[in-house]
Protein backbone atom coordinates (compact mmCIF):
# COMPACT_ATOMS: atom_id res chain seq x y z
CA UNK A 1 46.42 110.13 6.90
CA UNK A 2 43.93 112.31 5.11
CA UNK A 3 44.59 111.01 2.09
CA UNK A 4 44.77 107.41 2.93
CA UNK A 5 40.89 107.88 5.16
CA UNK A 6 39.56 109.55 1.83
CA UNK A 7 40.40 106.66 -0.59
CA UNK A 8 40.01 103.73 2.27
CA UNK A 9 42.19 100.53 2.59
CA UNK A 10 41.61 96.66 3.08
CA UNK A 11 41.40 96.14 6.80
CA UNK A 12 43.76 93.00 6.37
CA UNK A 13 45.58 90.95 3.93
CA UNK A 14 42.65 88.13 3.89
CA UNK A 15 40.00 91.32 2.53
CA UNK A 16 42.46 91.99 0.14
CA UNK A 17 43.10 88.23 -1.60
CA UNK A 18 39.35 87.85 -1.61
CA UNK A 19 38.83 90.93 -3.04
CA UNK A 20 41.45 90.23 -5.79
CA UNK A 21 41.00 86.66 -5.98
CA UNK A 22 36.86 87.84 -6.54
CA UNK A 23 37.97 90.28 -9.10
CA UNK A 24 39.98 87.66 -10.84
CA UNK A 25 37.22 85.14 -10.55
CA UNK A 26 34.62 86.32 -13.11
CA UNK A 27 33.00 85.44 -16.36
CA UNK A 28 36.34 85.48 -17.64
CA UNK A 29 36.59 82.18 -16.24
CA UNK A 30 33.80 80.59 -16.00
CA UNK A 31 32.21 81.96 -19.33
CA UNK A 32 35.23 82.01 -21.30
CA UNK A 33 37.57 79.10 -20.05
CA UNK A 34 35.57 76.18 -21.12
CA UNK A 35 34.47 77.45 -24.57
CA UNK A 36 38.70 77.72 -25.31
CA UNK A 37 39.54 75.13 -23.75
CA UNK A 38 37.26 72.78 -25.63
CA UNK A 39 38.17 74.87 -28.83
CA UNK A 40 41.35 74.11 -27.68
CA UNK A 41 41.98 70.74 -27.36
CA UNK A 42 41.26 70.41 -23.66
CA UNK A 43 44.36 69.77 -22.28
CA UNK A 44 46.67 71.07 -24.45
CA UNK A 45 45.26 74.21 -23.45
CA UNK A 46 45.06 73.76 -19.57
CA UNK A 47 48.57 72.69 -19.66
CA UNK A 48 49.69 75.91 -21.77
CA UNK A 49 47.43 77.88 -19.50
CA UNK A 50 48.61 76.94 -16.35
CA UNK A 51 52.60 77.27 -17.40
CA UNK A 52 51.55 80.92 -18.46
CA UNK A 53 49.57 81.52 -14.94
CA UNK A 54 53.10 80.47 -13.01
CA UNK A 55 55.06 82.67 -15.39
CA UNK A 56 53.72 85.67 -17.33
CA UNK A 57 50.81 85.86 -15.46
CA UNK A 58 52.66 85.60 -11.84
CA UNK A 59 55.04 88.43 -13.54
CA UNK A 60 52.16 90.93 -14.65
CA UNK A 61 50.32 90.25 -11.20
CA UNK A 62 53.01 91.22 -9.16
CA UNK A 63 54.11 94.04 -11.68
CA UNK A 64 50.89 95.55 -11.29
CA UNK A 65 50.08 95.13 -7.18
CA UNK A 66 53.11 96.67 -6.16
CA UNK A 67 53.03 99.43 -8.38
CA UNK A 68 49.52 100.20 -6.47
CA UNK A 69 51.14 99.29 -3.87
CA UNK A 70 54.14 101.69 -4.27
CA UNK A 71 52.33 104.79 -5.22
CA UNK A 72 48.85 104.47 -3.83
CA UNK A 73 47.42 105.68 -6.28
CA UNK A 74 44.95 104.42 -9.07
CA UNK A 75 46.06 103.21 -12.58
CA UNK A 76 45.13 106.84 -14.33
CA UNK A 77 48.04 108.37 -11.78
CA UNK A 78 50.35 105.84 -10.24
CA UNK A 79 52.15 104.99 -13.66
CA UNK A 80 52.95 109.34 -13.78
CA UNK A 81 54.19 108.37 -9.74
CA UNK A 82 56.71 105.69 -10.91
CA UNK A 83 58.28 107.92 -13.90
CA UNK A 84 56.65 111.02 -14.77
CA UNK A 85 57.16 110.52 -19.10
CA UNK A 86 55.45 107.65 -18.44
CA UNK A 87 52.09 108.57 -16.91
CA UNK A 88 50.36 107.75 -20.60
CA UNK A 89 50.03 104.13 -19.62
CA UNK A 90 48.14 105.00 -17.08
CA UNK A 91 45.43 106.52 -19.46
CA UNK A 92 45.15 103.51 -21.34
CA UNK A 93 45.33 101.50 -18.54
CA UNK A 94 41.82 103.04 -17.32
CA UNK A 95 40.46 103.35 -20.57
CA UNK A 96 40.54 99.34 -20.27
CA UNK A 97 38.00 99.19 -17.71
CA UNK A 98 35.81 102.11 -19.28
CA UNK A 99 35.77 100.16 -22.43
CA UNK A 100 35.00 97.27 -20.57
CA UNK A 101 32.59 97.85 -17.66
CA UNK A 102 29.43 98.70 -20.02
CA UNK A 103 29.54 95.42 -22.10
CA UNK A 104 30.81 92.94 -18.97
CA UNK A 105 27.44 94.37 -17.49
CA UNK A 106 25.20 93.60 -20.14
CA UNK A 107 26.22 90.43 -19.87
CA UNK A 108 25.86 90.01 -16.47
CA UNK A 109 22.28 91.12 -17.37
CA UNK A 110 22.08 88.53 -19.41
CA UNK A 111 23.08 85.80 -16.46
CA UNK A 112 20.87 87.48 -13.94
CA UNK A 113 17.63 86.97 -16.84
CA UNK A 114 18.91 83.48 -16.62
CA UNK A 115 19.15 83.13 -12.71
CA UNK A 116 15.88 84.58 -12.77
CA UNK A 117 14.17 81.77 -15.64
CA UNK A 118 15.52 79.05 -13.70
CA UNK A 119 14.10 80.38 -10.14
CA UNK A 120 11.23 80.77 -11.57
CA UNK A 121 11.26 77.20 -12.88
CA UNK A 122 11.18 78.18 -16.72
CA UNK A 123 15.05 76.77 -17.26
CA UNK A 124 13.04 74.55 -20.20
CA UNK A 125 12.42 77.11 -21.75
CA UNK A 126 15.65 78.43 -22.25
CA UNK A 127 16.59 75.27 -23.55
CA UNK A 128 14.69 76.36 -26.72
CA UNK A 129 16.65 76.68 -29.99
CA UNK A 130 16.67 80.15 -30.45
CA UNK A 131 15.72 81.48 -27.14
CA UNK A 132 18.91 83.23 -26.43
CA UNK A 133 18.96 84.99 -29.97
CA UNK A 134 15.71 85.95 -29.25
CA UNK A 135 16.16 87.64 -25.72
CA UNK A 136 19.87 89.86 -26.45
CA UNK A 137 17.68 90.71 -30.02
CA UNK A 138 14.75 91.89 -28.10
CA UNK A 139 14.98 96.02 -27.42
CA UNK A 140 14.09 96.35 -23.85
CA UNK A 141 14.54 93.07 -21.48
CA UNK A 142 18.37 93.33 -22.02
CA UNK A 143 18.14 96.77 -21.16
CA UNK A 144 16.19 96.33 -18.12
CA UNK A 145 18.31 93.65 -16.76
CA UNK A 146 21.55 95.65 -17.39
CA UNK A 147 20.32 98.74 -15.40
CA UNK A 148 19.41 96.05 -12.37
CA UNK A 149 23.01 94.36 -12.65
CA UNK A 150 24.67 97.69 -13.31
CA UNK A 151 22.98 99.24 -10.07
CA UNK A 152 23.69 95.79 -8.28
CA UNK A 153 28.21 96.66 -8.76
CA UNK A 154 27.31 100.46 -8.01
CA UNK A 155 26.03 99.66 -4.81
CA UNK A 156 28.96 97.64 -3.62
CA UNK A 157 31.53 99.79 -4.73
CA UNK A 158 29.23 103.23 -3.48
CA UNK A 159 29.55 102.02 -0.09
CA UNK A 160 33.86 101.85 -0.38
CA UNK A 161 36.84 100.10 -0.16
CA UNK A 162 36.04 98.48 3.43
CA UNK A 163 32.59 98.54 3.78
CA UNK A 164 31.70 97.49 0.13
CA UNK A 165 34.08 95.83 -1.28
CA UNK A 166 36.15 93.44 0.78
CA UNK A 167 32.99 93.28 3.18
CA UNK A 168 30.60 91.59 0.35
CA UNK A 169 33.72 90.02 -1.23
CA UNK A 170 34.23 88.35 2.17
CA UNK A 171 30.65 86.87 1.93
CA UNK A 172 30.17 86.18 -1.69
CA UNK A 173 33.64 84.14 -2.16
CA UNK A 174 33.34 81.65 0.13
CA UNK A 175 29.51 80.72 -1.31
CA UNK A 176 31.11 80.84 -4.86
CA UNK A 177 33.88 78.11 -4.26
CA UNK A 178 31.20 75.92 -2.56
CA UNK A 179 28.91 75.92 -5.51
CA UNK A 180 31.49 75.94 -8.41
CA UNK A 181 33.00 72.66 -6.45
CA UNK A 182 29.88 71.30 -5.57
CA UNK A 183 28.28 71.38 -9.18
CA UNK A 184 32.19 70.34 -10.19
CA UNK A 185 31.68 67.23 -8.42
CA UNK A 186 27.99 66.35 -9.45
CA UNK A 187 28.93 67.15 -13.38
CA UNK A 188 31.71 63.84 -12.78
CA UNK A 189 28.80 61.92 -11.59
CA UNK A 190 26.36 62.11 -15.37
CA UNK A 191 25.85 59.55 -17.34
CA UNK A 192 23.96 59.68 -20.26
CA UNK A 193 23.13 57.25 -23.55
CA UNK A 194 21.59 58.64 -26.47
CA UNK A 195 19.39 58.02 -29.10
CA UNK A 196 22.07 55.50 -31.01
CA UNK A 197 22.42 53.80 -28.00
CA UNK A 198 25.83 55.47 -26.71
CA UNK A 199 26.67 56.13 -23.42
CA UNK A 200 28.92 58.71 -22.45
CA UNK A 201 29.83 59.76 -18.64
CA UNK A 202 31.15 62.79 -16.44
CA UNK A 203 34.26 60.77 -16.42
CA UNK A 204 34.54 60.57 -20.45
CA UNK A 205 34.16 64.19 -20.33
CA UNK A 206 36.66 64.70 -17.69
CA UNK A 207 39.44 62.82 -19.59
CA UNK A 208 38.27 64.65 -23.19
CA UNK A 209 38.92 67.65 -20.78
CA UNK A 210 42.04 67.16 -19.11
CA UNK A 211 44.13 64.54 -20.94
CA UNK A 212 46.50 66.77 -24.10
CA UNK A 213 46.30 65.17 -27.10
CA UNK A 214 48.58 66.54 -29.16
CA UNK A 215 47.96 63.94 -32.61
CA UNK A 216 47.59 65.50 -35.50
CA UNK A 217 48.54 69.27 -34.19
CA UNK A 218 50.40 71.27 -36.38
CA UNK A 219 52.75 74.22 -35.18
CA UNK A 220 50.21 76.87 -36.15
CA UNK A 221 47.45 75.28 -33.91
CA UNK A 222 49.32 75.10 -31.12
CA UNK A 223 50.60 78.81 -31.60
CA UNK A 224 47.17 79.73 -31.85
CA UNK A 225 46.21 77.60 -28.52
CA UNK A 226 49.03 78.78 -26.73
CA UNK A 227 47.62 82.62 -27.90
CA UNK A 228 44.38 82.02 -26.83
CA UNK A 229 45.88 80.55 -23.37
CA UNK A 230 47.28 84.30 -23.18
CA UNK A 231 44.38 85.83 -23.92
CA UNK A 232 42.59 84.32 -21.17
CA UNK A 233 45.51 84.96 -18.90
CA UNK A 234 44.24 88.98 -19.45
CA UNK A 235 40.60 88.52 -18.77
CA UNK A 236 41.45 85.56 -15.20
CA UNK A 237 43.75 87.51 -13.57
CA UNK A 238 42.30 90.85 -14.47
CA UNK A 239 45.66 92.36 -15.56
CA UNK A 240 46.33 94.77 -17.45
CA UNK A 241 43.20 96.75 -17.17
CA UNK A 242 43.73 98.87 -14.15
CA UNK A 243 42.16 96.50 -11.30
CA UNK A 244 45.22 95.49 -9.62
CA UNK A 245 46.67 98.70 -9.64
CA UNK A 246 43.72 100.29 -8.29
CA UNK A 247 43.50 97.11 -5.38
CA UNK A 248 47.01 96.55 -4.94
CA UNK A 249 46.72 100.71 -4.06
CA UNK A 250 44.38 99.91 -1.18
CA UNK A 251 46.83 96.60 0.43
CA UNK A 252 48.25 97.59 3.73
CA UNK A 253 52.19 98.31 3.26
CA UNK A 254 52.46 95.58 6.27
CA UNK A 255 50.48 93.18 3.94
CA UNK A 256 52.76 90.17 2.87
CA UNK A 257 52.52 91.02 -0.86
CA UNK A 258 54.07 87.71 -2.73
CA UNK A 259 52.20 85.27 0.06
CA UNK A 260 48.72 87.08 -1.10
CA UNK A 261 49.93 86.59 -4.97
CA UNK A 262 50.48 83.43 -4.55
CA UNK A 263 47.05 82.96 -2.95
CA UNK A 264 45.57 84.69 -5.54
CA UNK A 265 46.96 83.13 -8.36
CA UNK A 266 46.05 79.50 -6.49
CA UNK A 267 42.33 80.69 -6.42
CA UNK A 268 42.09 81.94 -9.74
CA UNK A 269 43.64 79.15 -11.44
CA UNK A 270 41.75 76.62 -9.60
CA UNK A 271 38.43 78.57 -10.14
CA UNK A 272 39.10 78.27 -13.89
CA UNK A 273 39.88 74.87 -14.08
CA UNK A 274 37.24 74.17 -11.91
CA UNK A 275 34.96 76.10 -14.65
CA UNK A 276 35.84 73.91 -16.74
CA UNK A 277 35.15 70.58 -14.54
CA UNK A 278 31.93 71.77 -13.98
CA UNK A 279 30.56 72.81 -17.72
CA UNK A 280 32.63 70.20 -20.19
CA UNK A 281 31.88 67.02 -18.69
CA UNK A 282 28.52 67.94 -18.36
CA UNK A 283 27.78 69.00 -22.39
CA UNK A 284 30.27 65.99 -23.17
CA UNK A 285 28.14 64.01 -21.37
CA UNK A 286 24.60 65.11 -22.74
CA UNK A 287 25.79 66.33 -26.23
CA UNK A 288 29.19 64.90 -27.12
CA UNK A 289 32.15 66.28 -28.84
CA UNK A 290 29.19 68.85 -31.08
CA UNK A 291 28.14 70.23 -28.04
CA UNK A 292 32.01 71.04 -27.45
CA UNK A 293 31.86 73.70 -30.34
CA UNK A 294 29.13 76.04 -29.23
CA UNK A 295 32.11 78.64 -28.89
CA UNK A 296 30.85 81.78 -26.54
CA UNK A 297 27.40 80.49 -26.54
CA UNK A 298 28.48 77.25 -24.56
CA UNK A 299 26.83 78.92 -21.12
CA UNK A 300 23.45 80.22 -22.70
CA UNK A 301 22.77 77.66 -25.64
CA UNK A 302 24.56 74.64 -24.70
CA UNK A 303 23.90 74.31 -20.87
CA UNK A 304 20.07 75.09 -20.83
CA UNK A 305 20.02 71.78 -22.57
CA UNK A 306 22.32 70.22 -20.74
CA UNK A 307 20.05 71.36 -17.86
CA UNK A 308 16.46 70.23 -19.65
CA UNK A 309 18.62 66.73 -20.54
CA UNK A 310 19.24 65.95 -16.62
CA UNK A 311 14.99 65.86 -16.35
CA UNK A 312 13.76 66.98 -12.84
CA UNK A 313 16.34 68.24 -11.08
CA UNK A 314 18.07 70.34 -14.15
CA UNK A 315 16.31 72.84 -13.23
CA UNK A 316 17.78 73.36 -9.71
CA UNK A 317 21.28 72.61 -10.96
CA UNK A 318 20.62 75.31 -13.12
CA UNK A 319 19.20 77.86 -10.67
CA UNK A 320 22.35 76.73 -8.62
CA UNK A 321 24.72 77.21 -11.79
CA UNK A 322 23.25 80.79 -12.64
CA UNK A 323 23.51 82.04 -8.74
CA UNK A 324 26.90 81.34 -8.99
CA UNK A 325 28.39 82.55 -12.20
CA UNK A 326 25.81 86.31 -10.37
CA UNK A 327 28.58 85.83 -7.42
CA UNK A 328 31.52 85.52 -9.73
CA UNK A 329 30.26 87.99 -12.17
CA UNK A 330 29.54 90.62 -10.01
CA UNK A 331 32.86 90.43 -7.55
CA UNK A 332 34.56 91.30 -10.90
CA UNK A 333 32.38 93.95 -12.60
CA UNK A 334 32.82 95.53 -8.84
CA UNK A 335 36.76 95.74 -9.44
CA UNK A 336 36.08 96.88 -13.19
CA UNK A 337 34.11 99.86 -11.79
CA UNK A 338 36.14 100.42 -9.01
CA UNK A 339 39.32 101.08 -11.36
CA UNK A 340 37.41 103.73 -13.33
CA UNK A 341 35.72 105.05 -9.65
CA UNK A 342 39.10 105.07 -8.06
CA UNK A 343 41.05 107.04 -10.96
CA UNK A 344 38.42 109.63 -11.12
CA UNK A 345 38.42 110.18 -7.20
CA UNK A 346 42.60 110.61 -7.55
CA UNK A 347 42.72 112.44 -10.51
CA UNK A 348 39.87 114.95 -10.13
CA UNK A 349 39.80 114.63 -6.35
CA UNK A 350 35.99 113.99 -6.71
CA UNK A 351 33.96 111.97 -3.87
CA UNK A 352 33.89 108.32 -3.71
CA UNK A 353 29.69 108.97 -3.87
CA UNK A 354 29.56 111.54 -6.20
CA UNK A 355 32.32 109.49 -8.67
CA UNK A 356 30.53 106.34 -8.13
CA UNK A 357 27.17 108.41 -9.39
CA UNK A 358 29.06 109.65 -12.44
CA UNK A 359 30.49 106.66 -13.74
CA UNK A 360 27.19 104.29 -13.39
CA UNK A 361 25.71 107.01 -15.55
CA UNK A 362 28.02 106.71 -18.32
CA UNK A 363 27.95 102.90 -17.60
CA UNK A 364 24.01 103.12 -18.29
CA UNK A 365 24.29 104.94 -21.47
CA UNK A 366 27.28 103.31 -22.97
CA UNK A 367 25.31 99.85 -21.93
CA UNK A 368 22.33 100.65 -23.86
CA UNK A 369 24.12 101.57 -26.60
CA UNK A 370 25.53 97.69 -26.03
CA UNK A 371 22.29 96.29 -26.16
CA UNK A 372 20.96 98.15 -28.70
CA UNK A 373 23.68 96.49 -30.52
CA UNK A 374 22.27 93.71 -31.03
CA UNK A 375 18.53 95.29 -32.86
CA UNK A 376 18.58 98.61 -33.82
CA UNK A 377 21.88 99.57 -34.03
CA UNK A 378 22.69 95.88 -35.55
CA UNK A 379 25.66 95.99 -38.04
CA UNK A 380 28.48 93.78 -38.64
CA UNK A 381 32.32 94.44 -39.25
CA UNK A 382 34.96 92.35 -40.09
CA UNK A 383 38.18 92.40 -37.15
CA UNK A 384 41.42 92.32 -38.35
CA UNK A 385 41.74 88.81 -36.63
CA UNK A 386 38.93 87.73 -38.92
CA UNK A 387 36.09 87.54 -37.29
CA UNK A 388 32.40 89.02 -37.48
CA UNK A 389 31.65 91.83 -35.01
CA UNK A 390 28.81 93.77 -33.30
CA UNK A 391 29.27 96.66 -31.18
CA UNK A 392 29.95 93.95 -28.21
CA UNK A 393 32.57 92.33 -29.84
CA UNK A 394 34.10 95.39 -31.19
CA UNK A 395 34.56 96.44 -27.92
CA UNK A 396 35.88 93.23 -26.76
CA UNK A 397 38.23 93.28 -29.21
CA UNK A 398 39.65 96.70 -28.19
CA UNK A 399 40.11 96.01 -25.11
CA UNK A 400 41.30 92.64 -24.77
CA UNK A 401 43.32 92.16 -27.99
CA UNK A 402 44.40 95.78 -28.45
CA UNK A 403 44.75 97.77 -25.69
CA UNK A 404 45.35 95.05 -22.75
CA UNK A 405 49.02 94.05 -24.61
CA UNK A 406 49.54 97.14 -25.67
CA UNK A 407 49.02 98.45 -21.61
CA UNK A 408 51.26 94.47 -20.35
CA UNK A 409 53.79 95.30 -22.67
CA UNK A 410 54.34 98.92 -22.25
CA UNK A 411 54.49 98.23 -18.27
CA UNK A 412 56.82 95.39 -18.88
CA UNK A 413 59.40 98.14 -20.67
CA UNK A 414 58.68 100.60 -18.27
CA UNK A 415 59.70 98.41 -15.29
CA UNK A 416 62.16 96.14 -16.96
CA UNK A 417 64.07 98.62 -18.74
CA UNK A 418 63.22 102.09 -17.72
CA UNK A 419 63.11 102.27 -13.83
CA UNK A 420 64.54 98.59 -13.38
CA UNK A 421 62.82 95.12 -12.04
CA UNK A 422 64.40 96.87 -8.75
CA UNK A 423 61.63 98.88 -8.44
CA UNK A 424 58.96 96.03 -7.67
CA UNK A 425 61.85 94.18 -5.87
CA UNK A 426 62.14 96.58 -3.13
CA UNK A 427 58.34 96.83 -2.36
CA UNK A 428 57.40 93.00 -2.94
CA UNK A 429 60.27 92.81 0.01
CA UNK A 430 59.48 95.75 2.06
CA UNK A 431 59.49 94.49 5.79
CA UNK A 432 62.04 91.55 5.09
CA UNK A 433 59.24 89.57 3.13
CA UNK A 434 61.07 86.96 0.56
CA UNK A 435 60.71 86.81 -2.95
CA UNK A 436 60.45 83.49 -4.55
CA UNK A 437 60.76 83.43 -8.04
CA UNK A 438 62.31 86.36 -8.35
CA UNK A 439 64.99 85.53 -10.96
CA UNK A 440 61.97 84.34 -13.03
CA UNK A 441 60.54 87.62 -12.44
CA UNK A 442 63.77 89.68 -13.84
CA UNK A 443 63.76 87.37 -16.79
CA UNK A 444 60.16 87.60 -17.43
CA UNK A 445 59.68 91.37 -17.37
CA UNK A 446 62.74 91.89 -18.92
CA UNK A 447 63.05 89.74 -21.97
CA UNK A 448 60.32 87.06 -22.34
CA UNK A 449 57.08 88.79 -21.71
CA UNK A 450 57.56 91.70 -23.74
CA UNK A 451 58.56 89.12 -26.94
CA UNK A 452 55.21 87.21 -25.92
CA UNK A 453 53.10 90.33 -25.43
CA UNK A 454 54.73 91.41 -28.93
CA UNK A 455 53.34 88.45 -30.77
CA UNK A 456 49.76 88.51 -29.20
CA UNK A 457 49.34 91.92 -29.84
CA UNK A 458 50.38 91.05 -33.75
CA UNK A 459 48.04 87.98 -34.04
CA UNK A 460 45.41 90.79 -32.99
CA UNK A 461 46.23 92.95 -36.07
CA UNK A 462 45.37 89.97 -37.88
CA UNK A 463 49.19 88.96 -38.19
CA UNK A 464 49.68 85.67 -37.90
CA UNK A 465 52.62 83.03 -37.80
């Protein structure tokens, strides 16, 4: 009981969906969903995207609760808990969210500056060409508003598992789903004609966004569609980085497991299609199929103008927009945090306070380093996938193209092939609770998600097929 007082638990199985659901829920979605799903061919991509949710990601979602689950213990130790030759997963699996926390928080420094324009009733402004370039070039600004966000997740995950966060997750999820639906809903209603005389609506956007086209497509596009559908499946359901280990550690054993990863999955995906609703319409609308190629810029370039297009009341849609990619932003950098916060408290038996203290300091000094990125320390390298990086991407890459497969696919050996499917089995039905799906499951972490994972991890090393 000492154990279980000293790292805390979710007072009930509704803390601990919203909690993961929040975690899941994060820029991941609603920054990076619409840019690759309009790179993507709209629905072509929503339609490999949401087969992958029901499948892979279902299988690496459950994988990863119940091992937490199992062991109670946080990613750096539970993987030693479930075979003890095994336990290195487990340090890559929380070097995921180290890698990750300092650059997910200078961007969420970079959506409170824009909360923060728009309250103030400056979104205009933003809608300048070359005002984002400008701001993540400047030295300090991005440094001040990382250190606010950054001290924003500390506090919530400071005050614990109960009392920080399920408690805020409890009160920042509902207000989330209201405003993602609510400016879902008013995006559908735009209409807009242009200089030429064109008029293009919510509607147009809607169908540019959902219908698949697949004319044209050749078997490498799709491939690379149906890889960047993968991808995304990492950074929505927040797998393979630590979080559900770490969450699925603090889940009540009388918690209905697969009923709360179904819910979970159900509120992801329809958070990121929802994303979606709310942002391609909109620039279809206002900008047409150009504004459709912004790539990751599509939420600071793209919108603004979007915003400054609408005339009067952009400017509260905007404020509205901002608040609640803050909610969904910070419910996930929380869980990012907490992974890292949770391993060092199990590992070197440290406080909850005094580990929470310890890794917002590194946090601070690896995120100025971030920023810095972008002026001083400016420099660019070419990934093996091709593209141009900063320190940013660089770190984005690592994380999310190397080490998140490399920490899925290792997990999916481990427990397909090592200690047997039988393993998750027996705790997903602890208590009599059913498993549905589970045949998928066996065949998923057996066979198919490892050949998957193996491809996506070879596109990353600049492979391709």
């Amino acid at each position: 009981m000492e154990k279980d007082t000293k790292r805390g638990n979710f007072t009930g199985s509704i803390g601990f969906v919203l909690a993961a659901a929040g975690s899941a829920v994060g820029l991941g979605n609603i920054w990076r969903f619409p840019y690759l799903a309009a790179k993507g061919g709209g629905g072509v991509f929503i339609l490999c995207y949401i087969i992958l949710a029901l499948t892979f990601g279902f299988t690496l979602l459950t994988t990863e609760i119940a091992i937490g689950r199992k062991t109670g213990q946080s990613p750096l130790t539970a993987y030693k808990k479930i075979h003890p030759k095994w336990g290195g997963i487990g340090i890559l699996a929380c070097l995921v969210p180290v890698i990750i926390l300092p650059y997910y928080c200078s961007i969420g420094g970079w959506v409170l500056k824009y909360l923060t324009v728009f309250l103030t009733g400056h979104g205009v402004d933003a809608a300048q060409d070359g005002y984002f370039t400008g701001y993540i070039t400047g030295v300090w600004q991005p440094i001040v508003w990382l250190i606010v966000y950054l001290f924003l997740t500390a506090f919530v995950v400071y005050n614990g598992v109960d009392k920080g966060i399920e408690k805020y997750s409890k009160i920042l999820m509902p207000i989330l789903l209201v405003l993602i639906a609510g400016i879902s809903v008013f995006s559908l209603t735009l209409s807009h004609t242009d200089e030429s005389g064109i008029t293009r609506t919510g509607m147009q956007g809607l169908s540019v966004y959902l219908i698949p086209n697949f004319t044209g497509m050749t078997v490498h596009e799709f491939f690379i569609i149906l890889m960047d559908a993968m991808g995304q499946l990492f950074y929505s359901i927040s797998v393979a980085m630590g979080i559900m280990v770490a969450y699925g550690s603090y889940a009540k054993k009388e918690t209905n497991l697969m009923k709360s990863i179904n819910q979970i999955e159900f509120f992801d995906t329809l958070v990121a299609l929802l994303a979606g609703l709310m942002i391609i319409p909109a620039v279809y609308t206002f900008m047409g199929m150009e504004g459709m190629s912004a790539g990751p810029g599509l939420m600071f370039v793209s919108l603004p103008k979007v915003f400054e297009a609408m005339g009067g009341i952009g400017n509260a849609i905007g404020f509205l927009f901002f608040l609640m990619v803050t909610f969904a932003a910070v419910t996930s950098s929380v869980s990012v945090m907490e992974a890292i916060v949770s391993s060092v408290v199990d590992k070197f038996h440290l406080t909850r306070k005094k580990s929470t203290v310890l890794v917002t300091a590194y946090a601070v000094i690896a995120g100025i380093i971030v920023c810095l990125g972008y002026n001083i320390l400016y420099f660019e390298l070419t990934l093996p996938n091709g593209a141009v990086a900063q320190i940013l991407d660089v770190m984005d890459y690592l994380s999310n193209n190397l080490f998140m497969p490399m920490v899925a696919l290792l997990t999916c050996i481990l427990i397909g092939w090592v200690v047997k499917p039988k393993t998750v089995i027996d705790e997903i039905t602890l208590g009599g609770n059913k498993f549905q799906r589970k045949a998928l499951y066996v065949a998923m972490i057996k066979v198919v998600a490892p050949v998957i994972l193996l491809l996506l991890f070879l596109q990353a090393l600049g492979i391709s097929f």
